[in-house]
PDB file of N, CA and C in Angstrom:
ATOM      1  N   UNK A   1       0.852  -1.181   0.000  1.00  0.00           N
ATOM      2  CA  UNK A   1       0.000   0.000   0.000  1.00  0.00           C
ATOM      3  C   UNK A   1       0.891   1.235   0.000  1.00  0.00           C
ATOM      4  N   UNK A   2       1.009   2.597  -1.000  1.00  0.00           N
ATOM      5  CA  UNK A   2       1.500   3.501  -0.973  1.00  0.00           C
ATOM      6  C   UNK A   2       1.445   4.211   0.285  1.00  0.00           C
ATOM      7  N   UNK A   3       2.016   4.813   0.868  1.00  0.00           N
ATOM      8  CA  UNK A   3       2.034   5.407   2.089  1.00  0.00           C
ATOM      9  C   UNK A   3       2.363   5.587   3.494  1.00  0.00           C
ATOM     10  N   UNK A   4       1.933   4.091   3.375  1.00  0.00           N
ATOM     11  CA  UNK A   4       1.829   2.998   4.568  1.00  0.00           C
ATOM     12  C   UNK A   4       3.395   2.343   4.661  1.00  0.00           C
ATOM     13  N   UNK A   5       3.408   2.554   6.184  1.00  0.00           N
ATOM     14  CA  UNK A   5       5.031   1.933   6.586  1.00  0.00           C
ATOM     15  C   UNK A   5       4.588   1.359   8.017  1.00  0.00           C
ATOM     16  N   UNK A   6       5.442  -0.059   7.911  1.00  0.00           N
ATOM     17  CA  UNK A   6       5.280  -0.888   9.110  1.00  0.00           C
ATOM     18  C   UNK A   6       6.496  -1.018   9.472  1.00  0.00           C
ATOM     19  N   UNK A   7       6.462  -0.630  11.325  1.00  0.00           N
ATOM     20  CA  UNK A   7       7.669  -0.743  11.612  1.00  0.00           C
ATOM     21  C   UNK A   7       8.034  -1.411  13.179  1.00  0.00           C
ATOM     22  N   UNK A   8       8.770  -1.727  13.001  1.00  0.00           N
ATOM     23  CA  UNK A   8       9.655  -2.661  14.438  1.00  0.00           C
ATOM     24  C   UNK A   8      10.994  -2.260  14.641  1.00  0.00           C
ATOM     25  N   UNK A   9      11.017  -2.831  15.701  1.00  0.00           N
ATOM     26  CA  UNK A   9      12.603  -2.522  16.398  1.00  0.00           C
ATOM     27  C   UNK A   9      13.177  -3.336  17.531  1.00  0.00           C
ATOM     28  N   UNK A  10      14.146  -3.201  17.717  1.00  0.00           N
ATOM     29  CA  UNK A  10      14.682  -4.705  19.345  1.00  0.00           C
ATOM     30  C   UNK A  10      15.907  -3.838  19.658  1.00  0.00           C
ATOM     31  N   UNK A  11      15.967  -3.421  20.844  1.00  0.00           N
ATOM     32  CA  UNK A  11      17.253  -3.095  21.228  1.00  0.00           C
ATOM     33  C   UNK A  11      17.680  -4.154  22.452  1.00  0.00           C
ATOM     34  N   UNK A  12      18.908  -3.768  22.844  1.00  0.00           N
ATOM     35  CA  UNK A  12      19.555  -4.450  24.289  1.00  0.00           C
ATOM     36  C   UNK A  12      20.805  -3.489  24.540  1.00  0.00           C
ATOM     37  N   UNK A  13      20.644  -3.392  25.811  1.00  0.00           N
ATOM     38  CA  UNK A  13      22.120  -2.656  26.660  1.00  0.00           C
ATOM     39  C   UNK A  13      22.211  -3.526  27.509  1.00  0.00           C
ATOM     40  N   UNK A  14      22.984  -3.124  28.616  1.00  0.00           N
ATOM     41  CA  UNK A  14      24.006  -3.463  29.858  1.00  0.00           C
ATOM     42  C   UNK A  14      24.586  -2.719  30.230  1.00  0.00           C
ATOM     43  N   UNK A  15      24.208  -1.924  31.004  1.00  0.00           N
ATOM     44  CA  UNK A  15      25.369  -0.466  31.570  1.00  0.00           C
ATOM     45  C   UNK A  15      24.632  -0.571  33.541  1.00  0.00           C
ATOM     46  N   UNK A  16      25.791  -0.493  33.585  1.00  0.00           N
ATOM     47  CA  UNK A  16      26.123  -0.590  35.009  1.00  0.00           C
ATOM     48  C   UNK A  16      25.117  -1.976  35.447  1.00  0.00           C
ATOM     49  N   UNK A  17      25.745  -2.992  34.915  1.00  0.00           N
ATOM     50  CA  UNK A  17      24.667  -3.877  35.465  1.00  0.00           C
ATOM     51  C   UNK A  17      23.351  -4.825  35.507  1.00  0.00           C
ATOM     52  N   UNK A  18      23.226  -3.691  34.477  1.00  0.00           N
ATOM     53  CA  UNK A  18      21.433  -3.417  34.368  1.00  0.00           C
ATOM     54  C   UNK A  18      21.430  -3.785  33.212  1.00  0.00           C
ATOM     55  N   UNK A  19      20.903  -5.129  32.618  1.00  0.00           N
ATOM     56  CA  UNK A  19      20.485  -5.718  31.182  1.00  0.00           C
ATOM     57  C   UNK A  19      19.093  -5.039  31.020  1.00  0.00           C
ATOM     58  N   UNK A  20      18.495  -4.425  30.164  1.00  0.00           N
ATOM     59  CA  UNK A  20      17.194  -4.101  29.181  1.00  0.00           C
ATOM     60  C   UNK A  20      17.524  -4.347  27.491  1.00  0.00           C
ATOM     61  N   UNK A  21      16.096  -5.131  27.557  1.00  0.00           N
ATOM     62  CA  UNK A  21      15.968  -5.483  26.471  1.00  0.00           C
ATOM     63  C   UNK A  21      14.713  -4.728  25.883  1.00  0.00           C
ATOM     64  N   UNK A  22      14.315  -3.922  24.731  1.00  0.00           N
ATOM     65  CA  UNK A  22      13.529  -3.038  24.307  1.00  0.00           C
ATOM     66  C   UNK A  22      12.870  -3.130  23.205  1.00  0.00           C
ATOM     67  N   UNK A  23      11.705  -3.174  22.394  1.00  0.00           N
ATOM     68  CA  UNK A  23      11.062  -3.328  21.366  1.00  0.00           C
ATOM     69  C   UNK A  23      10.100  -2.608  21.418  1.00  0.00           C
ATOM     70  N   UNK A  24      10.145  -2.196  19.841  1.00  0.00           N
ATOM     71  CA  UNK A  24       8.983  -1.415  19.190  1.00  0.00           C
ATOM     72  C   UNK A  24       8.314  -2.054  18.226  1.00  0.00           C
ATOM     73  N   UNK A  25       6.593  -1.862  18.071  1.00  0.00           N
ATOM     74  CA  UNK A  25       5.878  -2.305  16.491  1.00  0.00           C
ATOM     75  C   UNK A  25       4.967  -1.161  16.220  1.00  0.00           C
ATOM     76  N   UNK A  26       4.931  -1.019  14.895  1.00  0.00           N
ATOM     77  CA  UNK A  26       3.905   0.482  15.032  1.00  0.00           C
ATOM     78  C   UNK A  26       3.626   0.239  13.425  1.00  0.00           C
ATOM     79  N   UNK A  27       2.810   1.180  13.427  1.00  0.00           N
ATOM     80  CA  UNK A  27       2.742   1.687  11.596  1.00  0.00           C
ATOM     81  C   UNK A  27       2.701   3.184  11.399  1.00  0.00           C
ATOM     82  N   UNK A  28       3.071   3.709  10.550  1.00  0.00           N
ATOM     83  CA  UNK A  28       3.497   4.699   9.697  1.00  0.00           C
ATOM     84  C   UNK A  28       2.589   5.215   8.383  1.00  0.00           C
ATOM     85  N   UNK A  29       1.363   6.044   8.177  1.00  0.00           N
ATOM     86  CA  UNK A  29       1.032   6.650   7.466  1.00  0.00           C
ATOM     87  C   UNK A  29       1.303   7.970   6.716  1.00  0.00           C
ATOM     88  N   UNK A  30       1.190   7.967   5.576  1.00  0.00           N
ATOM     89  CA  UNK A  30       1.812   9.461   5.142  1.00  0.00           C
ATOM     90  C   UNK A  30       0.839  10.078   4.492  1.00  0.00           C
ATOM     91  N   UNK A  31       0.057  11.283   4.867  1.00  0.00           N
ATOM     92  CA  UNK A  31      -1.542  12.129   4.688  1.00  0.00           C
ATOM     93  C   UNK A  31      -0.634  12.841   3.587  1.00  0.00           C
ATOM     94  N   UNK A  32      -1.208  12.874   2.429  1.00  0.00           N
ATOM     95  CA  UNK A  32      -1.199  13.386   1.018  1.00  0.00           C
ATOM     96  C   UNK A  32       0.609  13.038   0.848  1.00  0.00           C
ATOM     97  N   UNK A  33       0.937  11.989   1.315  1.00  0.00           N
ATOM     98  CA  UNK A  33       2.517  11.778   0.903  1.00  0.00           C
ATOM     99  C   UNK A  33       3.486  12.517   1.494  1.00  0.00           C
ATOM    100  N   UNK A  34       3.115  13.720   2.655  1.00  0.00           N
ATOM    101  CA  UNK A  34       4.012  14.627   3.066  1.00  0.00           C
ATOM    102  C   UNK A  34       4.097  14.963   4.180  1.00  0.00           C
ATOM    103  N   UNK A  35       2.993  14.006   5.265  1.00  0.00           N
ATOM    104  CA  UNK A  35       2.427  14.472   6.682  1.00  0.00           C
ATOM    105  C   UNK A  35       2.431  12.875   7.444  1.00  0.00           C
ATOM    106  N   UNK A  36       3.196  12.553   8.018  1.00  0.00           N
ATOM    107  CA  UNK A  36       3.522  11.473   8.301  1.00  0.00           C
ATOM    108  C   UNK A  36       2.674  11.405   9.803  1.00  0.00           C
ATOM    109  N   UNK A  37       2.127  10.357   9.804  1.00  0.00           N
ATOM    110  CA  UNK A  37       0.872  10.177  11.133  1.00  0.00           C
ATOM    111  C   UNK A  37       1.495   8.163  11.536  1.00  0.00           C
ATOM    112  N   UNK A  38       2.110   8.529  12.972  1.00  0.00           N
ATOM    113  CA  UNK A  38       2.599   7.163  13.232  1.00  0.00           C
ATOM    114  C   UNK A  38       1.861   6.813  14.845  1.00  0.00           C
ATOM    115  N   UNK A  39       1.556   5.466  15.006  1.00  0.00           N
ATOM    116  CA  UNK A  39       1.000   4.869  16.019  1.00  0.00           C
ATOM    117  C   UNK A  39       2.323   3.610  16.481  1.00  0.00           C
ATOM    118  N   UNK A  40       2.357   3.986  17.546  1.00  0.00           N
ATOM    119  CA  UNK A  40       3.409   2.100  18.010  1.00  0.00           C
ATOM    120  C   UNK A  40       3.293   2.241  19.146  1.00  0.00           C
ATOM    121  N   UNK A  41       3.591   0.664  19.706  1.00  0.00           N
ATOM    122  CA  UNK A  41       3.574  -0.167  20.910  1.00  0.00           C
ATOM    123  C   UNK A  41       5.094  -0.196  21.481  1.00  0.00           C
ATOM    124  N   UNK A  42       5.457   0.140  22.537  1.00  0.00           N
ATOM    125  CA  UNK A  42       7.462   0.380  22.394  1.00  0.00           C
ATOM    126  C   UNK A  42       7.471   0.005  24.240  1.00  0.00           C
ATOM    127  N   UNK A  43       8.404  -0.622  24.601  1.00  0.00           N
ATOM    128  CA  UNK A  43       8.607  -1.510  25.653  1.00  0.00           C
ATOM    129  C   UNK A  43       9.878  -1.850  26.160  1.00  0.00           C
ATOM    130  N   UNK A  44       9.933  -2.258  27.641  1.00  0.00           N
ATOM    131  CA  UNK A  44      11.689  -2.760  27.787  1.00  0.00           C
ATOM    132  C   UNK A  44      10.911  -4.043  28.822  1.00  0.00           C
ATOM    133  N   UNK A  45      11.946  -4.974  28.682  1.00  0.00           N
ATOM    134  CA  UNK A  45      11.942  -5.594  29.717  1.00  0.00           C
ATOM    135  C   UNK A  45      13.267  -5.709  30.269  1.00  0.00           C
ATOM    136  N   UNK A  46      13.192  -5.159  31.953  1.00  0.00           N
ATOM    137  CA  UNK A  46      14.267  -4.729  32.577  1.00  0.00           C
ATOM    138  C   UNK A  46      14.965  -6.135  33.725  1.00  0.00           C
ATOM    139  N   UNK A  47      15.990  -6.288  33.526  1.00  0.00           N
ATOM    140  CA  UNK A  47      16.543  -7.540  34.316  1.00  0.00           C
ATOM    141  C   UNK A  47      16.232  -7.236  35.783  1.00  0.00           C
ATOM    142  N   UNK A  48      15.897  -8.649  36.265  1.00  0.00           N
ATOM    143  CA  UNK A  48      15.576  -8.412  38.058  1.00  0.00           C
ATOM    144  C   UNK A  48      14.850  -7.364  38.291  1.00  0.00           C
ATOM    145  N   UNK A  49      13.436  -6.825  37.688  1.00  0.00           N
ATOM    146  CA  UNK A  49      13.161  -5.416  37.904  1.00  0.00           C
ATOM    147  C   UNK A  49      11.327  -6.242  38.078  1.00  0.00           C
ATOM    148  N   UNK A  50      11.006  -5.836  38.786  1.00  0.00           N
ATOM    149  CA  UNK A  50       9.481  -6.262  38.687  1.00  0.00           C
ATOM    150  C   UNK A  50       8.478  -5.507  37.859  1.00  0.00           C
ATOM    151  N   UNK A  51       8.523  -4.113  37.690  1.00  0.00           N
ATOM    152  CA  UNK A  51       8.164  -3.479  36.691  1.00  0.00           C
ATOM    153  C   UNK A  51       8.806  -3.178  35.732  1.00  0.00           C
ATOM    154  N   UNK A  52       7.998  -3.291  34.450  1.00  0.00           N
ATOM    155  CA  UNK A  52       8.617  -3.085  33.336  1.00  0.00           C
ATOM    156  C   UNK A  52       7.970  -1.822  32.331  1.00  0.00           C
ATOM    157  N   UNK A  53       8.276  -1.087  31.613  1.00  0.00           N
ATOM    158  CA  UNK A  53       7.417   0.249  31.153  1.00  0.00           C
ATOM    159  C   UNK A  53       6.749  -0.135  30.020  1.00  0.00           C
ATOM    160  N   UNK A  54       5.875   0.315  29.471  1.00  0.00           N
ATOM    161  CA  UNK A  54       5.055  -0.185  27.875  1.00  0.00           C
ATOM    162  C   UNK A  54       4.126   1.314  27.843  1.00  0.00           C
ATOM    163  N   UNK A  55       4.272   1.427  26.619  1.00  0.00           N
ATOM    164  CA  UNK A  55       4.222   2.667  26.292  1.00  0.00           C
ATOM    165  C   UNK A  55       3.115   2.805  24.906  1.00  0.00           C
ATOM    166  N   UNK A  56       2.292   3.627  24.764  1.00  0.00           N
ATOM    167  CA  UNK A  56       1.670   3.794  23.570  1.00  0.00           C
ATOM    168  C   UNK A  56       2.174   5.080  22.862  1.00  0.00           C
ATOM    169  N   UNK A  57       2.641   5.145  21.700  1.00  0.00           N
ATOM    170  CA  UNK A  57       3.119   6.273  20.915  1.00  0.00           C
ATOM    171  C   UNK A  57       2.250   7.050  19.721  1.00  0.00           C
ATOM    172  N   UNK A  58       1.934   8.028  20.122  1.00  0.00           N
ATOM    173  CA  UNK A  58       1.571   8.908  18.653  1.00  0.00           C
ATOM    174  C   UNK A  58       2.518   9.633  17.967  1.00  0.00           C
ATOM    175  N   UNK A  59       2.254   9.892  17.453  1.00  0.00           N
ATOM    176  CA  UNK A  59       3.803  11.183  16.464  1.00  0.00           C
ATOM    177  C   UNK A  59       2.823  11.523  15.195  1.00  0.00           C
ATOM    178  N   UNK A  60       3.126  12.776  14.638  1.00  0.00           N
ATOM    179  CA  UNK A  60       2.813  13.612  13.599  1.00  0.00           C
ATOM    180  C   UNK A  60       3.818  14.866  12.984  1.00  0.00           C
ATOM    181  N   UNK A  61       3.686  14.698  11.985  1.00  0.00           N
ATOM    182  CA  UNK A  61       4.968  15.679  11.536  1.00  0.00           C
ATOM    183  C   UNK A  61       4.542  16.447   9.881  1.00  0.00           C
ATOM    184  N   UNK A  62       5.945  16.635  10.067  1.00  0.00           N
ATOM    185  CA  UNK A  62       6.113  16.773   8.177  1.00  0.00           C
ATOM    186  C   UNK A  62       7.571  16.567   7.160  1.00  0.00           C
ATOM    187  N   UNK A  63       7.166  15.709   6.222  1.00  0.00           N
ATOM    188  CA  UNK A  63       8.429  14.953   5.434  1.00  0.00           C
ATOM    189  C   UNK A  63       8.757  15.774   4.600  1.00  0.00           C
ATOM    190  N   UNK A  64      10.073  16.518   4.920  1.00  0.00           N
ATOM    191  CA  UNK A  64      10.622  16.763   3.916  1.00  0.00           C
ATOM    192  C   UNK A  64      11.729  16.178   3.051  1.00  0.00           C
ATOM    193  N   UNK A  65      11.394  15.511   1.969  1.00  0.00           N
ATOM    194  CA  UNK A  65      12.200  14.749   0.941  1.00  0.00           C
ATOM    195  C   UNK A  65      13.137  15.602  -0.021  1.00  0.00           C
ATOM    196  N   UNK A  66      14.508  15.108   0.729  1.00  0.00           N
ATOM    197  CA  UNK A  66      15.364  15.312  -0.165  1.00  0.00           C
ATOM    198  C   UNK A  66      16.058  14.510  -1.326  1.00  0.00           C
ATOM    199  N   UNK A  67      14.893  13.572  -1.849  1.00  0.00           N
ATOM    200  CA  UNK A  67      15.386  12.844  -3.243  1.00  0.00           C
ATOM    201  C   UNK A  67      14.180  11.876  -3.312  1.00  0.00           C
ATOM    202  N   UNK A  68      13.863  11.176  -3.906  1.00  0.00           N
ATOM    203  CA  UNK A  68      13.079  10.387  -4.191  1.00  0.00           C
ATOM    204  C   UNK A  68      12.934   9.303  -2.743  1.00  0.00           C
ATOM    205  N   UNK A  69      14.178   8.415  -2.430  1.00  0.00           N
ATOM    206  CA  UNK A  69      13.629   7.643  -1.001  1.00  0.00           C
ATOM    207  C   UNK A  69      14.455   8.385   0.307  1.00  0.00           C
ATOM    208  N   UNK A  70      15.066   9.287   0.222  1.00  0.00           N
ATOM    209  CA  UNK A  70      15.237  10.221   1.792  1.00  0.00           C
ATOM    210  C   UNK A  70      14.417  11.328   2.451  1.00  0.00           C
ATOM    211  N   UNK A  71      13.777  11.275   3.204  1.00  0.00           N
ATOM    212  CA  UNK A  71      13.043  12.087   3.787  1.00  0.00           C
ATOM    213  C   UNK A  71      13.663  12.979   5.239  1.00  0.00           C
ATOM    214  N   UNK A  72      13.794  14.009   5.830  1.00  0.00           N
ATOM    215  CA  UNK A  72      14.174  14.417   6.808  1.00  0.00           C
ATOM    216  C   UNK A  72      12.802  14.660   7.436  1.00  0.00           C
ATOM    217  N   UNK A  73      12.619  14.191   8.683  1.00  0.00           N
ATOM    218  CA  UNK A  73      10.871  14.314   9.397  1.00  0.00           C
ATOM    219  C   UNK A  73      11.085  15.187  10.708  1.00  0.00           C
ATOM    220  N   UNK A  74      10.802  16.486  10.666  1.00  0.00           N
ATOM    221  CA  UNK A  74      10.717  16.858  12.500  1.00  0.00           C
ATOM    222  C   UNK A  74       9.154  16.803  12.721  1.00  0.00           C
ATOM    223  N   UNK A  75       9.019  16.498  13.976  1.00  0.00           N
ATOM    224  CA  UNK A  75       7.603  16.060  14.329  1.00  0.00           C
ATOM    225  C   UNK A  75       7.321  16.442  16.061  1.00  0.00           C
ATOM    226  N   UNK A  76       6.224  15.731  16.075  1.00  0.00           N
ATOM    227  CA  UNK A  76       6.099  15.680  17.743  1.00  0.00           C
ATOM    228  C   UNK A  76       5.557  14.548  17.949  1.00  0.00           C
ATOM    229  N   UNK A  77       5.563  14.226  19.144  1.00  0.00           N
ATOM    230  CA  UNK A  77       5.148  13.168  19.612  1.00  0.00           C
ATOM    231  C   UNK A  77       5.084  13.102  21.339  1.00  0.00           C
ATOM    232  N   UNK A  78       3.505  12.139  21.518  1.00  0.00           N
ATOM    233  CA  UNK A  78       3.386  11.903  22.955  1.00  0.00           C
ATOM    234  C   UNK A  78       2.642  10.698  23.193  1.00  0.00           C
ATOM    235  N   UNK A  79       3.802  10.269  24.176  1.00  0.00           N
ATOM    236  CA  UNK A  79       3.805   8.527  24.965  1.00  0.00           C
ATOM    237  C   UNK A  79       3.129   8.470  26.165  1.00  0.00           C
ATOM    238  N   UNK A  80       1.878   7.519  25.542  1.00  0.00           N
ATOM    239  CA  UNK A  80       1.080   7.317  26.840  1.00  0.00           C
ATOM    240  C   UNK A  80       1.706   6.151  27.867  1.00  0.00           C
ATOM    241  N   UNK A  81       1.982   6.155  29.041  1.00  0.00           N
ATOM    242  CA  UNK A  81       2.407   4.940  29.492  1.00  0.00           C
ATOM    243  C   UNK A  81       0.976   4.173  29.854  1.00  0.00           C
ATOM    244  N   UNK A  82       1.064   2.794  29.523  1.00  0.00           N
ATOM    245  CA  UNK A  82       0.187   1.264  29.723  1.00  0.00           C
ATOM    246  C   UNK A  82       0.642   1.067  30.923  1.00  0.00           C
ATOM    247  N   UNK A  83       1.251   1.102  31.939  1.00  0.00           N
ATOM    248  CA  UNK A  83       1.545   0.766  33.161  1.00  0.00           C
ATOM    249  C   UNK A  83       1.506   1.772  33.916  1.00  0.00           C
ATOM    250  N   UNK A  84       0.472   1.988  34.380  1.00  0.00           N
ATOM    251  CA  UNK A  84       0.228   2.280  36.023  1.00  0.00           C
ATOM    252  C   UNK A  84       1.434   2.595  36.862  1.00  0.00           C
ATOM    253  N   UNK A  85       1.574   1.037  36.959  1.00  0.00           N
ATOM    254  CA  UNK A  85       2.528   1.057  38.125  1.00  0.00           C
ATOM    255  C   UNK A  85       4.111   1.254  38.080  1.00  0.00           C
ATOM    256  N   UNK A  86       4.477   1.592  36.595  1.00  0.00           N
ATOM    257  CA  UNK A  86       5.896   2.006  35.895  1.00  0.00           C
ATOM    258  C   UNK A  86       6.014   3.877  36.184  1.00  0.00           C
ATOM    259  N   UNK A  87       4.781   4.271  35.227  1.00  0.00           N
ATOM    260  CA  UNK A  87       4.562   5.164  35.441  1.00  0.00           C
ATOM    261  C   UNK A  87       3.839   6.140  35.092  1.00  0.00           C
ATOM    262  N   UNK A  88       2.938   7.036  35.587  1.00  0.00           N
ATOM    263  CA  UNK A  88       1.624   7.461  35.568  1.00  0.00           C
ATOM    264  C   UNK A  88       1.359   8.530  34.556  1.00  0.00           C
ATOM    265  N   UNK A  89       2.173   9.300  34.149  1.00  0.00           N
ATOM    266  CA  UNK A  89       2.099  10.538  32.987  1.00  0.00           C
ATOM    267  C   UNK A  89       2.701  10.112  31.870  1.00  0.00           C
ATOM    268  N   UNK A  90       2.330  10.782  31.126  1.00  0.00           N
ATOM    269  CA  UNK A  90       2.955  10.796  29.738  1.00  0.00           C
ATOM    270  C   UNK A  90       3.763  11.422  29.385  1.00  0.00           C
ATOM    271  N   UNK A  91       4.487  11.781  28.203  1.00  0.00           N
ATOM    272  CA  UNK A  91       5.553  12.480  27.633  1.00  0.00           C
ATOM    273  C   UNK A  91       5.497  12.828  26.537  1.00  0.00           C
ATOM    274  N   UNK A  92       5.906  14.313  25.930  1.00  0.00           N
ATOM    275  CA  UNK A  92       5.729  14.678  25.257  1.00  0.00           C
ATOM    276  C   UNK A  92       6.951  15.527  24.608  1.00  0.00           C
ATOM    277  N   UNK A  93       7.151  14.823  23.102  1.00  0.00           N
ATOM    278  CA  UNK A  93       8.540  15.217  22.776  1.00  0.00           C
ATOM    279  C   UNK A  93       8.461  16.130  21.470  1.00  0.00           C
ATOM    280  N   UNK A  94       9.332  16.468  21.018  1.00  0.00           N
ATOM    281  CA  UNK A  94       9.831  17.465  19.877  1.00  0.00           C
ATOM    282  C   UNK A  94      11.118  16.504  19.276  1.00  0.00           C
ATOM    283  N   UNK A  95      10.742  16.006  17.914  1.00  0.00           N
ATOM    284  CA  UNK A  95      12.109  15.038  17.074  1.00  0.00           C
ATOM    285  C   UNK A  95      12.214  15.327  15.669  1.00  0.00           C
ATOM    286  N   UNK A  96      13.087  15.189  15.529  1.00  0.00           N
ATOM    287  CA  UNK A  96      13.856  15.043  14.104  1.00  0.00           C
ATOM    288  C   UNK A  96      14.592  13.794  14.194  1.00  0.00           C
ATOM    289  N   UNK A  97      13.698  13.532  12.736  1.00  0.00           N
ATOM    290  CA  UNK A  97      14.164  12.112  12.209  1.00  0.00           C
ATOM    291  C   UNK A  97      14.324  11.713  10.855  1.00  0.00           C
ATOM    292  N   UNK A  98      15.120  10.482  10.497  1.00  0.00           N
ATOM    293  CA  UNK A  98      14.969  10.729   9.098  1.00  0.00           C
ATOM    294  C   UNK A  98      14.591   9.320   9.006  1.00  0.00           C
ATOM    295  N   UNK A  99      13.980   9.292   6.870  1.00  0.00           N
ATOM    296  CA  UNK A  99      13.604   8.178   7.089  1.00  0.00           C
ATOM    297  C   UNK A  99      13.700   7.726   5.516  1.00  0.00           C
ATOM    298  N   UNK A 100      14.172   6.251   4.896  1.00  0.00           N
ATOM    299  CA  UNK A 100      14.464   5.680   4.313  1.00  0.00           C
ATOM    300  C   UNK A 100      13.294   5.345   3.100  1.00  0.00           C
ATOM    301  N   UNK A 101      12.925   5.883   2.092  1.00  0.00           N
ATOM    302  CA  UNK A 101      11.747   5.102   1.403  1.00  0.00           C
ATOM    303  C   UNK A 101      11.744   4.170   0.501  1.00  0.00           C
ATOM    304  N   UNK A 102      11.558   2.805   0.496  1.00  0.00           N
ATOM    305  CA  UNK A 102      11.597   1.964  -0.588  1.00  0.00           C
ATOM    306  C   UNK A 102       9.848   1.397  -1.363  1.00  0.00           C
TER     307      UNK A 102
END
């Protein structure tokens, strides 16, 4: 489907100790090809930690393409946290990003 981008991710660290392991799944719409509207699910699971964070993501922006598949995206975005008991507010960011089109 033109427009439409599905996306994932897996990270892992270890700093001071502390193993987290992290994943994202979301999708990626683009409103008239130039207004990028993204939804994802993004998570850690933290070693020996009884809570773990899970997060719901919105983001909205605007693509500016510098060639046929590079886009530079600044946007905003705000993360609802799914856990209660991780933690109770949300967050709300300001990003620049870029992004790959095939």
């Amino acid at each position: 489907m033109d427009d439409l981008a599905i996306k994932a991710g897996l990270g892992y660290s270890d700093l001071d100790y502390t193993t987290v392991f992290s994943y994202k799944v979301g999708a990626k719409y683009y409103v008239i090809s130039k207004i990028p509207v993204q939804v994802d699910l993004n998570g850690a699971s933290i070693k020996d930690s009884s809570e773990n964070p899970l997060w719901l993501g919105l983001q909205g922006g605007y693509a500016i393409f510098l060639g046929n598949n590079v886009s530079i995206e600044p946007g905003l975005r705000y993360s609802l946290s799914l856990n209660q008991d991780f933690y109770d507010k949300g967050i709300f960011e300001a990003r620049i990003g870029f992004a790959l089109h095939f």
